[in-house]
C-alpha atoms as a PDB file:
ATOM      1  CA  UNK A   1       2.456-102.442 -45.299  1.00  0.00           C
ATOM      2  CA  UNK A   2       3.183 -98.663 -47.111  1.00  0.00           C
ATOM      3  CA  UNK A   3       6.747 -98.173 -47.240  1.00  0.00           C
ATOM      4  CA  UNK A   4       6.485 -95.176 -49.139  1.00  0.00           C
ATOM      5  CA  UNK A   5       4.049 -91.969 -48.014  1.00  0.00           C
ATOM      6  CA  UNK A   6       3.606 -91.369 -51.314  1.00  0.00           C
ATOM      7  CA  UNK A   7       2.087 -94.507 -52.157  1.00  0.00           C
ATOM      8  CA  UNK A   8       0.237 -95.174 -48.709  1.00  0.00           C
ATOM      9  CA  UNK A   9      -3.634 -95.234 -48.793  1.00  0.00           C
ATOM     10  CA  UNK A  10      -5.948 -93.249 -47.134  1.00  0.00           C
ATOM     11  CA  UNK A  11      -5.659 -95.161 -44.303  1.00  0.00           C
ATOM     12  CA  UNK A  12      -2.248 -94.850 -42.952  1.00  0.00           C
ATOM     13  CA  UNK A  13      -2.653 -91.365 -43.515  1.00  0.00           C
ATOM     14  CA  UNK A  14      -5.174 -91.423 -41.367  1.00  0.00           C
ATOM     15  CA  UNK A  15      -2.811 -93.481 -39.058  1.00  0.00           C
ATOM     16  CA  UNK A  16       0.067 -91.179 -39.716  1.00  0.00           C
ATOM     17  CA  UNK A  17      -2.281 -88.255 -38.948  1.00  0.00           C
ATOM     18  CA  UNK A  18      -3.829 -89.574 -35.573  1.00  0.00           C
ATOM     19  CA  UNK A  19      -0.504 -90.309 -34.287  1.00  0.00           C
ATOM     20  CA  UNK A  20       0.553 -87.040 -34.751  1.00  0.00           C
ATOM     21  CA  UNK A  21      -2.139 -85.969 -32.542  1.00  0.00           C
ATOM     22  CA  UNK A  22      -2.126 -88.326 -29.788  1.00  0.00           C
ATOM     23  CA  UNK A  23       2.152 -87.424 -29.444  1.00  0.00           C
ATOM     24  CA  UNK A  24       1.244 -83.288 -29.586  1.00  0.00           C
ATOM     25  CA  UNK A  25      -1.718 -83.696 -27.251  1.00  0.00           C
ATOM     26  CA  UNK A  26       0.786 -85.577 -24.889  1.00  0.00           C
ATOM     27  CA  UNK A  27       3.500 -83.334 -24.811  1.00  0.00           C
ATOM     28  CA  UNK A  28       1.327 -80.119 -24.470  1.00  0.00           C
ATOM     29  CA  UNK A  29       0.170 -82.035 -21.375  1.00  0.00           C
ATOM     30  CA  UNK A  30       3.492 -82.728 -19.746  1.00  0.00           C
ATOM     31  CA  UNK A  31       4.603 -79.110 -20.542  1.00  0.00           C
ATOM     32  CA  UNK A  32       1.439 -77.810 -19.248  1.00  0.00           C
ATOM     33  CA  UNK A  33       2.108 -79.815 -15.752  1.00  0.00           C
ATOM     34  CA  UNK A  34       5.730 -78.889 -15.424  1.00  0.00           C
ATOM     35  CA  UNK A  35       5.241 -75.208 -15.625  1.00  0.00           C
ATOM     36  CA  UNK A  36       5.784 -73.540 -11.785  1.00  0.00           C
ATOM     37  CA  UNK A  37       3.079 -72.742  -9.872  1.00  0.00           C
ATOM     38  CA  UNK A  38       3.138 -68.824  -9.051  1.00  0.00           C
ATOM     39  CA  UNK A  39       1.670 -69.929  -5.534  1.00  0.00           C
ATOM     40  CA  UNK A  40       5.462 -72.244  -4.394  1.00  0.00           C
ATOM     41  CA  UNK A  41       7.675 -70.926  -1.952  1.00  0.00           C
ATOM     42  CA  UNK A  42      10.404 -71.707  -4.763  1.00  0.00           C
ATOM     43  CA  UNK A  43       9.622 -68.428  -6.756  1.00  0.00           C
ATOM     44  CA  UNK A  44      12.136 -65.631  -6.380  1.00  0.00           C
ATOM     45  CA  UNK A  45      10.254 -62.530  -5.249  1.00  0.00           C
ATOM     46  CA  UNK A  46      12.171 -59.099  -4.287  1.00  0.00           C
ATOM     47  CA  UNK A  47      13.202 -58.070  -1.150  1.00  0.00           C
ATOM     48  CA  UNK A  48      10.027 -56.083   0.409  1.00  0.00           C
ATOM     49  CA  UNK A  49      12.292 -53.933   3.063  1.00  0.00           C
ATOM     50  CA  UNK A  50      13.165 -51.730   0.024  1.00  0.00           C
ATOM     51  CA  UNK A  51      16.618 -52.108   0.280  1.00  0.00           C
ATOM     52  CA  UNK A  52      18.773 -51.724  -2.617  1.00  0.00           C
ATOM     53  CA  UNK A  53      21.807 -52.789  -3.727  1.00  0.00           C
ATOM     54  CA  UNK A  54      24.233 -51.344  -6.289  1.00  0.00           C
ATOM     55  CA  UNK A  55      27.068 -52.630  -8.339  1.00  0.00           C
ATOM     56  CA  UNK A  56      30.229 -51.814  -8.119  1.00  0.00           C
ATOM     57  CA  UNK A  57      32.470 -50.622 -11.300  1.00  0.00           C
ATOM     58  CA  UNK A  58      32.715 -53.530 -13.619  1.00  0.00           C
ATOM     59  CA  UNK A  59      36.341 -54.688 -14.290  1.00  0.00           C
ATOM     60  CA  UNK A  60      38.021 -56.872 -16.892  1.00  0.00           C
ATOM     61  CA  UNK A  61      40.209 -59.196 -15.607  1.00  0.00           C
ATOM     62  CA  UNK A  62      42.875 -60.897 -17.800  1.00  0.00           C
ATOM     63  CA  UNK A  63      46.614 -63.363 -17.396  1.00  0.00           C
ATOM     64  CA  UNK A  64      49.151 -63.581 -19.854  1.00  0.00           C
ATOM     65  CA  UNK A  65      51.920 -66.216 -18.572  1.00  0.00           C
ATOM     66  CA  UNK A  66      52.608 -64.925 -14.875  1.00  0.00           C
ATOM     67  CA  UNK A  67      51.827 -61.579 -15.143  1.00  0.00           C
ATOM     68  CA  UNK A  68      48.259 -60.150 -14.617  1.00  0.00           C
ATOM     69  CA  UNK A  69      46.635 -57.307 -15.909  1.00  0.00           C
ATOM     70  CA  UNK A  70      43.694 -55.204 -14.204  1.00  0.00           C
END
């Protein structure tokens, strides 16, 4: 057994190396199958009526003890 990489042979490089591989290949898999599919009825689309909807004026909201100040 290699305890050290810099004193392993070429063989648990080669070990090291395929590893490596095997572990990438599986997790670009599992990310590849948990991306959303565009076709679900759980992707957020925009209204098609054409309405739209405006914000208000943005306010800062703060307390200090009992008294509050807009």
């Amino acid at each position: 057994m290699n305890y050290s990489i810099l004193t392993a042979d070429r063989n648990t490089h080669l070990k090291v190396v395929t590893l490596a591989l095997i572990a990438s290949t599986v997790i670009a898999i599992i990310g590849w199958h948990a991306r959303p599919d565009n076709n679900s009825g759980n992707v957020a689309r925009s209204a098609s009526n054409g309405s739209v909807v405006k914000a208000g004026k943005a306010i800062q909201i703060t307390t200090r003890g009992d008294s509050e100040v807009r």
